[in-house]
N, C-alpha and C. Protein backbone atom coordinates (compact mmCIF):
# COMPACT_ATOMS: atom_id res chain seq x y z
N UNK A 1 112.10 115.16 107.70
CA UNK A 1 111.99 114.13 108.71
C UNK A 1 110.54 113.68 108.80
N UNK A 2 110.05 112.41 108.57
CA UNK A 2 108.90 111.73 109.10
C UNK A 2 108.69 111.11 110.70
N UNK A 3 107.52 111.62 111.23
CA UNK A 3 107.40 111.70 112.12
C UNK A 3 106.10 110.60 112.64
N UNK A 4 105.39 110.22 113.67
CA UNK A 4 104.28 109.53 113.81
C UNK A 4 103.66 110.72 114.74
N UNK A 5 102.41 110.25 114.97
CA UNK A 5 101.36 111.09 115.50
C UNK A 5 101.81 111.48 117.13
N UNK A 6 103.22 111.06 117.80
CA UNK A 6 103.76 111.78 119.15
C UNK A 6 105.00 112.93 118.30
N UNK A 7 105.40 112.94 117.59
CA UNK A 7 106.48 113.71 117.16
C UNK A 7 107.54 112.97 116.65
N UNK A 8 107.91 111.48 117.12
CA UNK A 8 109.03 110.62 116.72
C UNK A 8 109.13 110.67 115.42
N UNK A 9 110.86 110.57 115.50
CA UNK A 9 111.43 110.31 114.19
C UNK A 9 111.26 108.91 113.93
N UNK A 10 110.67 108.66 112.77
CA UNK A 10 110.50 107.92 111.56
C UNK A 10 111.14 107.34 110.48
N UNK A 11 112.04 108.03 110.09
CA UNK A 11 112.39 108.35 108.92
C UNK A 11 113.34 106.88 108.92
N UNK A 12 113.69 106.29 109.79
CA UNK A 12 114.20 105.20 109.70
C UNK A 12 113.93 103.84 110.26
N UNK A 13 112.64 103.78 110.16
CA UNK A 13 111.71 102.62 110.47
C UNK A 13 111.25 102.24 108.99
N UNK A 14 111.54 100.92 108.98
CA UNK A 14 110.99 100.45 107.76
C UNK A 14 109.55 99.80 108.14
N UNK A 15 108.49 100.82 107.13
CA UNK A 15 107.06 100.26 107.14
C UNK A 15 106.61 99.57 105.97
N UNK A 16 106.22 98.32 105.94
CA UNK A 16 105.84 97.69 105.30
C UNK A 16 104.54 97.74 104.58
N UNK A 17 103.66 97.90 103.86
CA UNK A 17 102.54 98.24 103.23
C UNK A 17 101.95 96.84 102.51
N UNK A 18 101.57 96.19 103.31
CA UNK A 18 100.85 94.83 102.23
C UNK A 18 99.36 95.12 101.51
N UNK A 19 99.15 94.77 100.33
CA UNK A 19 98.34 94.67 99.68
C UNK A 19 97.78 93.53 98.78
N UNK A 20 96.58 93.65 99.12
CA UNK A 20 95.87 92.51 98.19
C UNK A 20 94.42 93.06 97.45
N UNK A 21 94.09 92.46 96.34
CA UNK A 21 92.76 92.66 95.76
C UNK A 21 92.65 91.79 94.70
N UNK A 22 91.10 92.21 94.15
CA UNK A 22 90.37 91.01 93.56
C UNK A 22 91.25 91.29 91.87
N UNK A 23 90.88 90.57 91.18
CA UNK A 23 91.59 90.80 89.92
C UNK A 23 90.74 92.18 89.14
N UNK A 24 91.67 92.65 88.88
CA UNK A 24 90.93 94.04 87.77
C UNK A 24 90.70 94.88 88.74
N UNK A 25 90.68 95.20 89.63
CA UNK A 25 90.78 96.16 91.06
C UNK A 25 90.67 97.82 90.49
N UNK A 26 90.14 98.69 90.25
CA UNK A 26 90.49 99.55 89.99
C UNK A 26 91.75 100.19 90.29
N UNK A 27 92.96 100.55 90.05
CA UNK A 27 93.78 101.67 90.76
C UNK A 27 93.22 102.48 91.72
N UNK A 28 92.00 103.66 91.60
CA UNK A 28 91.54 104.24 92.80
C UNK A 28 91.11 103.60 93.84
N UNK A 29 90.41 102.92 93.77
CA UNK A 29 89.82 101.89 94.76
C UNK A 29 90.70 101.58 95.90
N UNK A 30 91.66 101.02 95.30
CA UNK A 30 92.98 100.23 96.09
C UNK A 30 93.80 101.59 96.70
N UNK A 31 94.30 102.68 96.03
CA UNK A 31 94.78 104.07 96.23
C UNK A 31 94.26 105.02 97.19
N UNK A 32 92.60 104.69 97.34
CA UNK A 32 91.48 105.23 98.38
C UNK A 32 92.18 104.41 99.81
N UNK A 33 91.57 103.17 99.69
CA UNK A 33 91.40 102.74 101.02
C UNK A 33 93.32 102.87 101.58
N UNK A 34 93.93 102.61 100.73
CA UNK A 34 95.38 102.80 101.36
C UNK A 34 95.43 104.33 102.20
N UNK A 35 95.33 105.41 101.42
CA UNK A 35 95.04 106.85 101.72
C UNK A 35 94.57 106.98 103.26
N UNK A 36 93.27 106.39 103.04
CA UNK A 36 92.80 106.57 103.83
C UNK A 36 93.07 105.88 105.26
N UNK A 37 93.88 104.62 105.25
CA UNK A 37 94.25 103.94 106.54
C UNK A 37 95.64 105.10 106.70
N UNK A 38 96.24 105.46 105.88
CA UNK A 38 97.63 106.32 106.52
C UNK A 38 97.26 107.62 107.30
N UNK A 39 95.79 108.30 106.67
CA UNK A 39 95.48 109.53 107.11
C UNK A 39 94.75 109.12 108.42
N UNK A 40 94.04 108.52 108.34
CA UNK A 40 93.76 108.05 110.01
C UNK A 40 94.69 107.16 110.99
N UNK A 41 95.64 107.57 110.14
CA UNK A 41 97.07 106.87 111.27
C UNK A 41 98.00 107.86 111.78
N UNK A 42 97.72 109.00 110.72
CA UNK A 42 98.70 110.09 111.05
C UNK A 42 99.96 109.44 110.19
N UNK A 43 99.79 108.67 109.53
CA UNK A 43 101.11 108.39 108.47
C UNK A 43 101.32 109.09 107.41
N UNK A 44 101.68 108.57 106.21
CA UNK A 44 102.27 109.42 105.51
C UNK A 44 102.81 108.48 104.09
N UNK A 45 102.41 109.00 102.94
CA UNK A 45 103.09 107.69 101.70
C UNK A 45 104.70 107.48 102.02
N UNK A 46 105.33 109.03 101.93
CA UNK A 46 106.66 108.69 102.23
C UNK A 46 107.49 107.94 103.49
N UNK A 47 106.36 107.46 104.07
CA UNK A 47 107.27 106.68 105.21
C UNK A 47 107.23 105.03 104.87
N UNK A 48 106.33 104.61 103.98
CA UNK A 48 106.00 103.40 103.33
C UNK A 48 107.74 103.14 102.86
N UNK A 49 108.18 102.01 102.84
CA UNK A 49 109.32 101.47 102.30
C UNK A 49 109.41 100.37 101.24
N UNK A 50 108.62 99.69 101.28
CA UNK A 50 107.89 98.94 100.55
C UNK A 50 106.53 98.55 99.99
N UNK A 51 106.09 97.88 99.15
CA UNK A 51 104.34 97.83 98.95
C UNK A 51 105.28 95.71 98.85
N UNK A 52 104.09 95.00 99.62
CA UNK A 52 104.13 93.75 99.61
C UNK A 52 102.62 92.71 98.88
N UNK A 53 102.83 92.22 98.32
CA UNK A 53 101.69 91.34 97.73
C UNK A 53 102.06 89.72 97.35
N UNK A 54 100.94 88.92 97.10
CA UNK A 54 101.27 87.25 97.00
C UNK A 54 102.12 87.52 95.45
N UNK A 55 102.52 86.46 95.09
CA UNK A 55 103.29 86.27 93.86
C UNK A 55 102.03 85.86 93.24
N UNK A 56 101.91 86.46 91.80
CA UNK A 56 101.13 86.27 90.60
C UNK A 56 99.98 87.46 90.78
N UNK A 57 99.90 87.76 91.93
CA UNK A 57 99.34 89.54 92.24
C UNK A 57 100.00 90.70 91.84
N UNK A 58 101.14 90.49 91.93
CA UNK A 58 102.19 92.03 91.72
C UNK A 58 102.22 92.22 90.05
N UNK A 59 101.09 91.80 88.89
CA UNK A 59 100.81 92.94 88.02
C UNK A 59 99.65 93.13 87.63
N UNK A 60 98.90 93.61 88.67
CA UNK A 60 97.98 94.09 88.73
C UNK A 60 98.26 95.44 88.52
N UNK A 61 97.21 95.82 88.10
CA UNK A 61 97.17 97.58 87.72
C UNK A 61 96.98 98.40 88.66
N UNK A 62 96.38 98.07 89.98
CA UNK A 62 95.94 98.58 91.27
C UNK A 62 97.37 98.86 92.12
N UNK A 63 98.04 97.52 92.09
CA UNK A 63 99.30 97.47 92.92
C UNK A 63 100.40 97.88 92.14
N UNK A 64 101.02 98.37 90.77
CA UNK A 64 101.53 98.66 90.10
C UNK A 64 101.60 100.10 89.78
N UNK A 65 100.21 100.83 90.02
CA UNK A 65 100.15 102.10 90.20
C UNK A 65 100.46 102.58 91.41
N UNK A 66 99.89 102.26 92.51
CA UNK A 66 99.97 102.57 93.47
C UNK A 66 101.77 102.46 93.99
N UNK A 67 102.50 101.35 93.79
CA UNK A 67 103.62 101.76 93.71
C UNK A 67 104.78 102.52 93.03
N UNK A 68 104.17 102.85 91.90
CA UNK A 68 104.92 103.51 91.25
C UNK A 68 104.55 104.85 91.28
N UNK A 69 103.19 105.07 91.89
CA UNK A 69 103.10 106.61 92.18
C UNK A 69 103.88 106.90 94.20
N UNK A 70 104.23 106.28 94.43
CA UNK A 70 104.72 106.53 95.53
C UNK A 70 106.17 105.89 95.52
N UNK A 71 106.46 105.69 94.60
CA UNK A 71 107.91 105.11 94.42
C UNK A 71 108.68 104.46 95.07
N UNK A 72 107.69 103.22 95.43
CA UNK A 72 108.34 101.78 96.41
C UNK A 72 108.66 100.95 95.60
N UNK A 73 109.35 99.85 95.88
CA UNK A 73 109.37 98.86 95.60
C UNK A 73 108.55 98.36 95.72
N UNK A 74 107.73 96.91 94.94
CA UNK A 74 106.74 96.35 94.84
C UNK A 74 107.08 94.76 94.80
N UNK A 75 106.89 94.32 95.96
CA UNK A 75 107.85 92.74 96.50
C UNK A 75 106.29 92.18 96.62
N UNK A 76 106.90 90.61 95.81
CA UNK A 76 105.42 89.94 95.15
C UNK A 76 106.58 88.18 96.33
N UNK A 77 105.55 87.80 97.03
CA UNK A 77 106.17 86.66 97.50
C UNK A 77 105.82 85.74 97.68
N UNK A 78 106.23 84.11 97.96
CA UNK A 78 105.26 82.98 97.50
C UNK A 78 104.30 82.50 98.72
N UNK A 79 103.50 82.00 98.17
CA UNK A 79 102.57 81.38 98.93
C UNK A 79 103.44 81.07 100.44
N UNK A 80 104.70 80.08 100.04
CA UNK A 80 105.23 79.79 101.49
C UNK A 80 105.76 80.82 102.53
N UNK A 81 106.03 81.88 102.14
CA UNK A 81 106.66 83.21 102.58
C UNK A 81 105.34 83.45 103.50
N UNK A 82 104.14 83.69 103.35
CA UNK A 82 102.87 84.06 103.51
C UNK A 82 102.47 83.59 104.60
N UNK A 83 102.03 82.07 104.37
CA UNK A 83 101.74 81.15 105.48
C UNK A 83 102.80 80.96 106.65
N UNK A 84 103.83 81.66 106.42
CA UNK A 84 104.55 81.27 107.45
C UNK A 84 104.75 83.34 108.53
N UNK A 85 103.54 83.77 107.83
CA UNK A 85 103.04 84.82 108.45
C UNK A 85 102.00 84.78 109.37
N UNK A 86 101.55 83.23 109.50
CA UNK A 86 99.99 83.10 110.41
C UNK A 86 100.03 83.42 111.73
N UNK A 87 101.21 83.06 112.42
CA UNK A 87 101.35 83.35 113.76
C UNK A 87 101.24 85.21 114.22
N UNK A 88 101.65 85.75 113.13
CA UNK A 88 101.55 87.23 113.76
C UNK A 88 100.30 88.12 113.40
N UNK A 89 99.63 86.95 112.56
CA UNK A 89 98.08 87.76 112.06
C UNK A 89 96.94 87.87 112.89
N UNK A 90 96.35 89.32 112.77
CA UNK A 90 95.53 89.87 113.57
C UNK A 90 93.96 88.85 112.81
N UNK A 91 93.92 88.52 111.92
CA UNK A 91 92.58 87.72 111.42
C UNK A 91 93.18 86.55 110.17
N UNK A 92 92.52 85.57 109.92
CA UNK A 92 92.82 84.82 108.25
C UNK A 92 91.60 84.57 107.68
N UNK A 93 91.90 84.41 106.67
CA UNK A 93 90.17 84.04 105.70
C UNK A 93 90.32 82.92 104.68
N UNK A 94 89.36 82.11 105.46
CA UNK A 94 89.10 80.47 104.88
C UNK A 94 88.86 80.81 103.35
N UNK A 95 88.13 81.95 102.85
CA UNK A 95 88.18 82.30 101.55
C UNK A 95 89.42 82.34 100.99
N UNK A 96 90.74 83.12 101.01
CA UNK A 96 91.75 83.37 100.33
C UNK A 96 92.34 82.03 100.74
N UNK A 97 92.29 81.61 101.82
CA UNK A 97 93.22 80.09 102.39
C UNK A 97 92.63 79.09 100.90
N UNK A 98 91.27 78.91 100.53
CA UNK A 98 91.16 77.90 99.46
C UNK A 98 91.55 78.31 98.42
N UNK A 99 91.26 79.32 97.95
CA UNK A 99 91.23 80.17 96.40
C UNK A 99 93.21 80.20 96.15
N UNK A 100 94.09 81.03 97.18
CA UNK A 100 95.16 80.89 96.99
C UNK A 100 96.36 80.68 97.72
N UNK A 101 96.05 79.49 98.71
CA UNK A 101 96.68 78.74 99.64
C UNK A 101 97.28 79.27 100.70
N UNK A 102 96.74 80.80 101.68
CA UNK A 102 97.48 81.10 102.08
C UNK A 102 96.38 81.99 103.18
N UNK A 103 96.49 82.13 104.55
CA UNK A 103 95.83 82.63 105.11
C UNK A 103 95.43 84.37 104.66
N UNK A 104 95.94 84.96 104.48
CA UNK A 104 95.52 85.74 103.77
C UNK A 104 96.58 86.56 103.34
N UNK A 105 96.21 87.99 102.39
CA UNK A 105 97.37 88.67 101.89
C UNK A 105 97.94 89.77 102.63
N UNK A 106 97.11 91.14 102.78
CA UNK A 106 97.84 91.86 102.85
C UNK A 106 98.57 91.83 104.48
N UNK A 107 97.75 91.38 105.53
CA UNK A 107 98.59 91.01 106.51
C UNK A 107 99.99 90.32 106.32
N UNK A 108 99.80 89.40 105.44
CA UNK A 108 101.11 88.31 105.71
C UNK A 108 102.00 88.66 104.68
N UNK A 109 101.83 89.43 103.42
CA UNK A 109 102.46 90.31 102.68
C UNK A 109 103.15 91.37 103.51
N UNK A 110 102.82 92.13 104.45
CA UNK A 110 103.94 93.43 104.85
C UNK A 110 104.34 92.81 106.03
N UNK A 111 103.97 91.78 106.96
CA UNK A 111 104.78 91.00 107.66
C UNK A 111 106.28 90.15 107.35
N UNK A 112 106.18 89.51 105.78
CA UNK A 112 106.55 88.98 104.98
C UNK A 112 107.74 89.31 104.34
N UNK A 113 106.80 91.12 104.02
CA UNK A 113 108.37 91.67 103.89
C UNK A 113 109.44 92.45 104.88
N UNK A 114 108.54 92.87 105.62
CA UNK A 114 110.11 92.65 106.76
C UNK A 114 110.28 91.96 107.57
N UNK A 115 109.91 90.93 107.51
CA UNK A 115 111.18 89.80 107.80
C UNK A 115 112.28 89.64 106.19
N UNK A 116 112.02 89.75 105.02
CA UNK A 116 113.04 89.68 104.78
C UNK A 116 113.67 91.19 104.20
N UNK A 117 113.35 92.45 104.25
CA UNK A 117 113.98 93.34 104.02
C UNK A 117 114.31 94.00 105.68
N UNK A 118 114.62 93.19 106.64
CA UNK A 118 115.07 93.41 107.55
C UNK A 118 115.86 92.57 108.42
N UNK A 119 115.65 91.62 107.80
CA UNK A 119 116.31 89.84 108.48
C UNK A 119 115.94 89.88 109.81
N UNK A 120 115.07 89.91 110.32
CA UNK A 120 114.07 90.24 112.07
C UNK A 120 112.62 90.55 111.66
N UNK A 121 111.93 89.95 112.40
CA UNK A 121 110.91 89.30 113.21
C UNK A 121 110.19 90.60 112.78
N UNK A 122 108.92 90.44 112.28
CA UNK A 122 108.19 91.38 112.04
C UNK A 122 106.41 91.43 112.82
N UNK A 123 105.81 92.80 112.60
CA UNK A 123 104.65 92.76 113.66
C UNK A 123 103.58 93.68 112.97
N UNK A 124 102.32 93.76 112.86
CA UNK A 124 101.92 94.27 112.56
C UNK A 124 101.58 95.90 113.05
N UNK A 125 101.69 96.76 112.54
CA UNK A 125 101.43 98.34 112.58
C UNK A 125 100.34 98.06 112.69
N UNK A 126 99.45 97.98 111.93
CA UNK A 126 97.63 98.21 111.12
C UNK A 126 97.22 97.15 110.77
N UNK A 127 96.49 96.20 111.18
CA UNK A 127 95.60 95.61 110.99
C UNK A 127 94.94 95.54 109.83
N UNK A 128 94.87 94.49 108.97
CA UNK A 128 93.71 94.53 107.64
C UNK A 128 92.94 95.47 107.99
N UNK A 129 93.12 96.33 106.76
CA UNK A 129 91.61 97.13 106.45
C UNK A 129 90.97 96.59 105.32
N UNK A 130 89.76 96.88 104.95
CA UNK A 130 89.54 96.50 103.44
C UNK A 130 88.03 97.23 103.00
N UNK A 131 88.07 96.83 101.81
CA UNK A 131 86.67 97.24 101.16
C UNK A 131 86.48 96.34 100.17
N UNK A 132 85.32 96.56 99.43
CA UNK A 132 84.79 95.49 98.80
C UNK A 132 85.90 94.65 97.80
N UNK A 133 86.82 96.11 97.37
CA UNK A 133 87.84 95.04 96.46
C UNK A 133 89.17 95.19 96.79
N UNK A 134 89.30 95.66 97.71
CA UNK A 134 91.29 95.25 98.02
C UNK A 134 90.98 95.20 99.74
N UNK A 135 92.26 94.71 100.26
CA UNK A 135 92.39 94.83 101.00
C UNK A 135 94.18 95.78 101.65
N UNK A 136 94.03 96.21 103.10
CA UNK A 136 95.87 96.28 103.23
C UNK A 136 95.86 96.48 104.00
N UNK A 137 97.28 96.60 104.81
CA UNK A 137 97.92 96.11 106.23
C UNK A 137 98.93 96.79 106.22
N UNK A 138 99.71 97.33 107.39
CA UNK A 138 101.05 97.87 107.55
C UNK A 138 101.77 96.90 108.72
N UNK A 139 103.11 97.02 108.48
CA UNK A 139 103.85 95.96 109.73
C UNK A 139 105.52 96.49 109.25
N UNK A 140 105.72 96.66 110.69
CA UNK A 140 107.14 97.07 111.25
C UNK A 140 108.11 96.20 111.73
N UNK A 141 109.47 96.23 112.16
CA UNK A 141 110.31 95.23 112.69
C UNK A 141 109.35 95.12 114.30
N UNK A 142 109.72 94.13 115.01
CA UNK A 142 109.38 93.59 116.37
C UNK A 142 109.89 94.73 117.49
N UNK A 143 111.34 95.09 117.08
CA UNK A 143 112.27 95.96 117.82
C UNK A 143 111.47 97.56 117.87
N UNK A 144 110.62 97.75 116.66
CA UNK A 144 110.19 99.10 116.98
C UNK A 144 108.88 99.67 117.61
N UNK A 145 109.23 100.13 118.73
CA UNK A 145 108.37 101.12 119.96
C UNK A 145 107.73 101.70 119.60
N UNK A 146 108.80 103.16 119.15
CA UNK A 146 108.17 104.63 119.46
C UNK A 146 107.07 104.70 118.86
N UNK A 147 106.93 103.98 117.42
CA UNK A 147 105.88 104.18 116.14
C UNK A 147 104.58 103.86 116.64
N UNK A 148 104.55 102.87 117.66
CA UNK A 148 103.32 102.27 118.02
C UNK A 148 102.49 102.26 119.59
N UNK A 149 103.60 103.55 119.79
CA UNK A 149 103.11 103.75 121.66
C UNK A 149 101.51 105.00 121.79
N UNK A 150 101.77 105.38 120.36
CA UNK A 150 100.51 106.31 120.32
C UNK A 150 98.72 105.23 120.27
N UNK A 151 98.10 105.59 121.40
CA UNK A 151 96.84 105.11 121.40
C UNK A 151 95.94 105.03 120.11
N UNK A 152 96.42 105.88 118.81
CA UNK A 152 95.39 105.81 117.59
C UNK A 152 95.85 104.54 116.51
N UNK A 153 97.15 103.94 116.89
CA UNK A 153 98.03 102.83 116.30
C UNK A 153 96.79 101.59 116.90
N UNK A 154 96.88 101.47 118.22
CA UNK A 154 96.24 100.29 118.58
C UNK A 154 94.73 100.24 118.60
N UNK A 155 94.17 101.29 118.12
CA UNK A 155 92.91 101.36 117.71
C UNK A 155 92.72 100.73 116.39
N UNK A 156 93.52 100.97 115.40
CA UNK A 156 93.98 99.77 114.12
C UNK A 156 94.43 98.77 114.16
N UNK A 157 95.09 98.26 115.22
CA UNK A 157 95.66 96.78 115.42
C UNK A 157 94.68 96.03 115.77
């Protein structure tokens, strides 16, 4: 059973994992900063349900490892899928908005995907984190509570 940092069951909340980075990204790099936003969340790889990224990103070597060492699915989606993530984003960047038409990735990537691997309204868990070369985000259905009533959740949002 997966649990969050009060004791709640987990195990059937779908968490979304968006990711983005620069081209040629190392695998560790991208594998670090992910790590490291779950361990200061009290999360966990196995509660991830998906890894989300823009379309023409998902074969990258960064996001390709990283899902296949944690054995998600790896959902690549279009520009319009994305932008129509702006309303629930915690920040956007006029940088990625010119370069690849879309307020940004990994927020609107795990927003992105559950709305459609859940058909409902999605919200962000975690807030962009990033480092010099990737960035990532977690986001849950709208409907789920328990995951996000702990005070160390909204310290990341």
């Amino acid at each position: 059973m997966s649990s969050d940092p009060c004791g709640h069951d987990t195990s059937n909340i779908p968490i979304a994992l968006g990711v983005g980075c620069r081209r040629d990204c190392p695998p560790e790099v991208l594998m670090q900063l992910v790590t490291d936003m779950l361990t200061r969340t009290g999360l966990h790889p196995d509660q991830i349900t998906l890894v989300a990224t823009l379309v023409g990103r998902q074969h990258e070597v960064a996001m390709t490892s990283l899902a296949k060492a944690w054995g998600c699915p790896l959902m690549a989606f279009p520009a319009e899928a994305l932008r129509e993530s702006e309303p629930a984003m915690s920040q956007t960047s006029d940088t990625t908005r010119r370069l690849h038409g879309v307020p940004g990735v990994a927020e609107a990537a795990a927003l992105a995907a559950i709305r459609a691997h859940c058909d409902a309204p999605a919200r962000l868990l975690v807030a962009r984190q990033q480092c010099d070369r990737a960035t990532c985000a977690l986001a849950v259905p709208n409907a789920t509570t328990n995951i996000s009533r702990h005070p160390l959740f909204r310290r990341f949002s």
